[in-house]
C-alpha atoms as a PDB file:
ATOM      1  CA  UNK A   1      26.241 134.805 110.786  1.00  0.00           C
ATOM      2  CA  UNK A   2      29.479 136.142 108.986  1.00  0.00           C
ATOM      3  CA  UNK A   3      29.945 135.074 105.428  1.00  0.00           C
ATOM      4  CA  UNK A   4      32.658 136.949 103.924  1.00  0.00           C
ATOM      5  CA  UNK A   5      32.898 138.380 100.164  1.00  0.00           C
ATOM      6  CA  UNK A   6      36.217 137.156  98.051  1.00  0.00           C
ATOM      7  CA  UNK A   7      35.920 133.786  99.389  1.00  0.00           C
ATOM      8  CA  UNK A   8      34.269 130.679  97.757  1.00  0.00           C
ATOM      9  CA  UNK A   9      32.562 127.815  99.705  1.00  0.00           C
ATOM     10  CA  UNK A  10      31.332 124.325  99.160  1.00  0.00           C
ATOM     11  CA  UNK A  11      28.298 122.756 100.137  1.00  0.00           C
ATOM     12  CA  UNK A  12      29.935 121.017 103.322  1.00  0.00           C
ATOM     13  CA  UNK A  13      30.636 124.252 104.926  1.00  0.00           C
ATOM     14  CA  UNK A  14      34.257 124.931 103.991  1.00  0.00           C
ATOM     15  CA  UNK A  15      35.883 127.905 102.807  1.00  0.00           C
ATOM     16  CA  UNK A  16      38.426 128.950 100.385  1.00  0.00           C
ATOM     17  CA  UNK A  17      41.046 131.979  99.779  1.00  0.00           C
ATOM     18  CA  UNK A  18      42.730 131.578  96.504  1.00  0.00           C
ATOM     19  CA  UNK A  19      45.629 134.033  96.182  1.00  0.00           C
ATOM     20  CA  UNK A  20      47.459 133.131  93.030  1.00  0.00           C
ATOM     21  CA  UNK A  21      48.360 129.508  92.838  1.00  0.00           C
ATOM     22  CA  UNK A  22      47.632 128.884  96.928  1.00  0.00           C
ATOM     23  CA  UNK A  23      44.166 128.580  98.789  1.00  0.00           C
ATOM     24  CA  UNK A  24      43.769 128.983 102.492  1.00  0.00           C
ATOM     25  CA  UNK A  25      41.124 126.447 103.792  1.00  0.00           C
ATOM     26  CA  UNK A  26      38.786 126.646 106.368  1.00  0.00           C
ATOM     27  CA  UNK A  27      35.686 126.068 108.000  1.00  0.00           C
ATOM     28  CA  UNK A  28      32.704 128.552 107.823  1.00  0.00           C
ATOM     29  CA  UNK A  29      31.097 130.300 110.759  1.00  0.00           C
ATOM     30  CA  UNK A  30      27.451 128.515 110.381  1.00  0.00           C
ATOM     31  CA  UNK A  31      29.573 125.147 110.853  1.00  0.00           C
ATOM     32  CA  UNK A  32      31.783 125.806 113.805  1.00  0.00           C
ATOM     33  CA  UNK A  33      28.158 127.470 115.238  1.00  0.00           C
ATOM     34  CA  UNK A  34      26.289 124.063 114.106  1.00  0.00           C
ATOM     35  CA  UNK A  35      29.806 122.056 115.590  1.00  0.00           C
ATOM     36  CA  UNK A  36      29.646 123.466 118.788  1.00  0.00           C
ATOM     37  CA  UNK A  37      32.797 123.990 120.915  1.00  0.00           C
ATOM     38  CA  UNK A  38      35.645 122.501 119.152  1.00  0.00           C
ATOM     39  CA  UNK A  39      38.193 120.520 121.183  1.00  0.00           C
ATOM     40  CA  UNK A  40      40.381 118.828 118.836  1.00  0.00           C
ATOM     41  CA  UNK A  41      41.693 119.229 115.151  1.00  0.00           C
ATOM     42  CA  UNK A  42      43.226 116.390 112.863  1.00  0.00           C
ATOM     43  CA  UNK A  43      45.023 117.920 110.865  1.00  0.00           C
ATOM     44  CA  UNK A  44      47.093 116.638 107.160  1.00  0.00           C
ATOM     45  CA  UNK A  45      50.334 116.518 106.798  1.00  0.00           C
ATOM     46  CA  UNK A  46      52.442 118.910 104.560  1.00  0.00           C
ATOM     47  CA  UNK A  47      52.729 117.107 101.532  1.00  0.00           C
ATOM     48  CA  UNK A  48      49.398 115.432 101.629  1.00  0.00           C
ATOM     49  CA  UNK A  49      47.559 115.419  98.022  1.00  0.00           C
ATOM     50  CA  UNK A  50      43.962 116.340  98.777  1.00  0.00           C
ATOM     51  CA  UNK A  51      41.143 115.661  96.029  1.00  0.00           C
ATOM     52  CA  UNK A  52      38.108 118.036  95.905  1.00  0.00           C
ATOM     53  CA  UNK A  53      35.409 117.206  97.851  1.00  0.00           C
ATOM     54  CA  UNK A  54      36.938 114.349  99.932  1.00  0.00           C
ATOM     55  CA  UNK A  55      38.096 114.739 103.216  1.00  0.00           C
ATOM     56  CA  UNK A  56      41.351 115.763 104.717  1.00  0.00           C
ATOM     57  CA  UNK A  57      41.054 116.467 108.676  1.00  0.00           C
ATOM     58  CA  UNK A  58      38.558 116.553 110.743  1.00  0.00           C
ATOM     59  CA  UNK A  59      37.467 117.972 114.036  1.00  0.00           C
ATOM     60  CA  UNK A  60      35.999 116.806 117.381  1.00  0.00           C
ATOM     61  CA  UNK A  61      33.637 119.017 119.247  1.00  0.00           C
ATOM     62  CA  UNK A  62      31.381 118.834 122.628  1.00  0.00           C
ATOM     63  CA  UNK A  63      28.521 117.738 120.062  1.00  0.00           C
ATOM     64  CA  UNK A  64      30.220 115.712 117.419  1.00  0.00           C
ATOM     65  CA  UNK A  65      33.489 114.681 114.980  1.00  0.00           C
ATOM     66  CA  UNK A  66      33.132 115.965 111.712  1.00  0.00           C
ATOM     67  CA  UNK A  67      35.284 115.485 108.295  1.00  0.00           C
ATOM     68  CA  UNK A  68      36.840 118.376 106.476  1.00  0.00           C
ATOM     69  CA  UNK A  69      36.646 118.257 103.049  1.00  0.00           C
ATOM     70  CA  UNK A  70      39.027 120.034 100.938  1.00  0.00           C
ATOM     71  CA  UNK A  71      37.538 122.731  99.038  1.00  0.00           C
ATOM     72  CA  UNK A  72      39.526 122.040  95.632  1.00  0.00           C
ATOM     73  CA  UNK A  73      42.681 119.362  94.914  1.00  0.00           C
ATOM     74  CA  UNK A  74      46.332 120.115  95.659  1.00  0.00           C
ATOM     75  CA  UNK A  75      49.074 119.698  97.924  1.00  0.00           C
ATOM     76  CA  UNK A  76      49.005 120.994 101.597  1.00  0.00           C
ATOM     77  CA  UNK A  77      51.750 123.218 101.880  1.00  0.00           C
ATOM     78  CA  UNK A  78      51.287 125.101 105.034  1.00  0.00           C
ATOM     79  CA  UNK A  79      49.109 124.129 108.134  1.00  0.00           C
ATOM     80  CA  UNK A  80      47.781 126.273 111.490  1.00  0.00           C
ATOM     81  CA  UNK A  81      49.659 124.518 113.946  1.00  0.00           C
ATOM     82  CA  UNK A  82      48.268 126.440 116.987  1.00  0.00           C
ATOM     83  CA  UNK A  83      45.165 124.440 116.003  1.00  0.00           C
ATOM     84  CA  UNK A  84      46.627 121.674 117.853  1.00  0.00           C
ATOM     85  CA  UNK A  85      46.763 123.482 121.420  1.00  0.00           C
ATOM     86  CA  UNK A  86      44.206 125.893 120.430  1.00  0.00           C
ATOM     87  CA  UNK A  87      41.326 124.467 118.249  1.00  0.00           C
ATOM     88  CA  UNK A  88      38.619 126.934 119.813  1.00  0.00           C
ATOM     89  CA  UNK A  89      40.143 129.322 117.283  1.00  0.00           C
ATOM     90  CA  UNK A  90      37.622 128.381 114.634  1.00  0.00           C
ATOM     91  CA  UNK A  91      35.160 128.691 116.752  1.00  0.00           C
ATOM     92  CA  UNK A  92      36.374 132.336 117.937  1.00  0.00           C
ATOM     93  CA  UNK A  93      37.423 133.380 114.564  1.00  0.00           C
ATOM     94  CA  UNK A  94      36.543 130.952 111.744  1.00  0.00           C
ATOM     95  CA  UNK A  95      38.085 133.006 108.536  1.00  0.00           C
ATOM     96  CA  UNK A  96      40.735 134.821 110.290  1.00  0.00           C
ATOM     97  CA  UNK A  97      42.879 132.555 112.961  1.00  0.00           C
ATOM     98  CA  UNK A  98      40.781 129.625 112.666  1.00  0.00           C
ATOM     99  CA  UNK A  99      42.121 128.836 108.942  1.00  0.00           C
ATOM    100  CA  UNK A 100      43.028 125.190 108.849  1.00  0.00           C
ATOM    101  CA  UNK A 101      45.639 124.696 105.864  1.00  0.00           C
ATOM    102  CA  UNK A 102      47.172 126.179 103.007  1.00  0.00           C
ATOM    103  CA  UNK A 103      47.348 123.957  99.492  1.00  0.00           C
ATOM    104  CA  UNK A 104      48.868 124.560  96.063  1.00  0.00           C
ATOM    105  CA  UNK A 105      46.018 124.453  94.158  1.00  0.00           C
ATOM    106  CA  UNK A 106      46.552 121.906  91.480  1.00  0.00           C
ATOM    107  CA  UNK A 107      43.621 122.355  89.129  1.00  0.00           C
ATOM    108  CA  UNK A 108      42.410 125.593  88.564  1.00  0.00           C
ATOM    109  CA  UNK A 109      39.087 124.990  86.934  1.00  0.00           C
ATOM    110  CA  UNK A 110      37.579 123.400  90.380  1.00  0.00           C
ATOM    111  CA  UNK A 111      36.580 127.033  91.520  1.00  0.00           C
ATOM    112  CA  UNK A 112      33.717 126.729  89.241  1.00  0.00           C
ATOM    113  CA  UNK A 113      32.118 123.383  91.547  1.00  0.00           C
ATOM    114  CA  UNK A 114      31.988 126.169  94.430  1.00  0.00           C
ATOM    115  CA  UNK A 115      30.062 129.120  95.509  1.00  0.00           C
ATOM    116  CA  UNK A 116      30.226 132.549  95.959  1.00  0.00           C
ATOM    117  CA  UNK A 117      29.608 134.211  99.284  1.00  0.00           C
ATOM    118  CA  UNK A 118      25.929 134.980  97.852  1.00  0.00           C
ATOM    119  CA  UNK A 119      25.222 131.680  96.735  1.00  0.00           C
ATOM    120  CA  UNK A 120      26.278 130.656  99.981  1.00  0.00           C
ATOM    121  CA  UNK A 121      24.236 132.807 101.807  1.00  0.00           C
ATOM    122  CA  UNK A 122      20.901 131.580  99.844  1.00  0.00           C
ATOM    123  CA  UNK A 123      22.532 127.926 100.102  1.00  0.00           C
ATOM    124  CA  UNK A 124      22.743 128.432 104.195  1.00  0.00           C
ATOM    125  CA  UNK A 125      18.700 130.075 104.011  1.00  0.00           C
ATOM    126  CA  UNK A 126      17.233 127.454 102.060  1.00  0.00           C
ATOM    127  CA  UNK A 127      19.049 124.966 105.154  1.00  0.00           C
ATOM    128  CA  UNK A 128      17.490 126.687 108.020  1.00  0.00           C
ATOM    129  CA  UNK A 129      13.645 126.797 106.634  1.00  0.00           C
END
């Protein structure tokens, strides 16, 4: 399982990349494994305000629908339309062409509710005992 450095992650399996004032969002590769194949992606809206912790799309897959919650609060900006005709992406490559949405990160200070990539790693252990 693949849990890249220089990102931080929440509890619900989401990922951020904060460069400057803008995060990339997505899912991480234990829960596209845990999802399954994924067939469909909801996706926001640019311009959609998104609130820490709460969701803002969701995806179907062979096993299940799941919520996405947003990592920290801001405003969508940018989204990975090819989601919508390809959503096996995050499965084949959750923190490269599987990213979900770009926000403007509105309040700094929420990158201290996540974890880093080693946190995460003991956070994902402590799951599978």
């Amino acid at each position: 399982m693949e849990i890249p450095e220089g990102l931080l992650y929440t509890k619900e399996h989401e990922w951020i990349k904060i460069e400057g004032n803008l995060g990339t969002i997505g899912i991480t590769d234990y829960a596209q494994n845990a999802l399954g194949d994924i067939t469909f992606v909801e996706l926001p809206k640019v311009g959609d305000e998104v609130k820490q912790f709460k969701p803002f799309a969701s995806v179907e897959s062979v096993k299940a629908a799941s919520d996405i919650y947003a990592p920290m609060s801001g405003k969508v900006v940018k989204l990975n339309e090819k989601l919508s005709t390809s959503p096996e992406l995050i499965n084949n490559s959750p923190y490269g062409d599987g990213w979900i949405a770009v926000i403007e990160i509105s309040d700094e200070k929420e990158k201290e509710n996540l974890m880093t990539a080693e946190e995460y790693k003991k956070y994902v252990e402590e799951l599978s005992e």
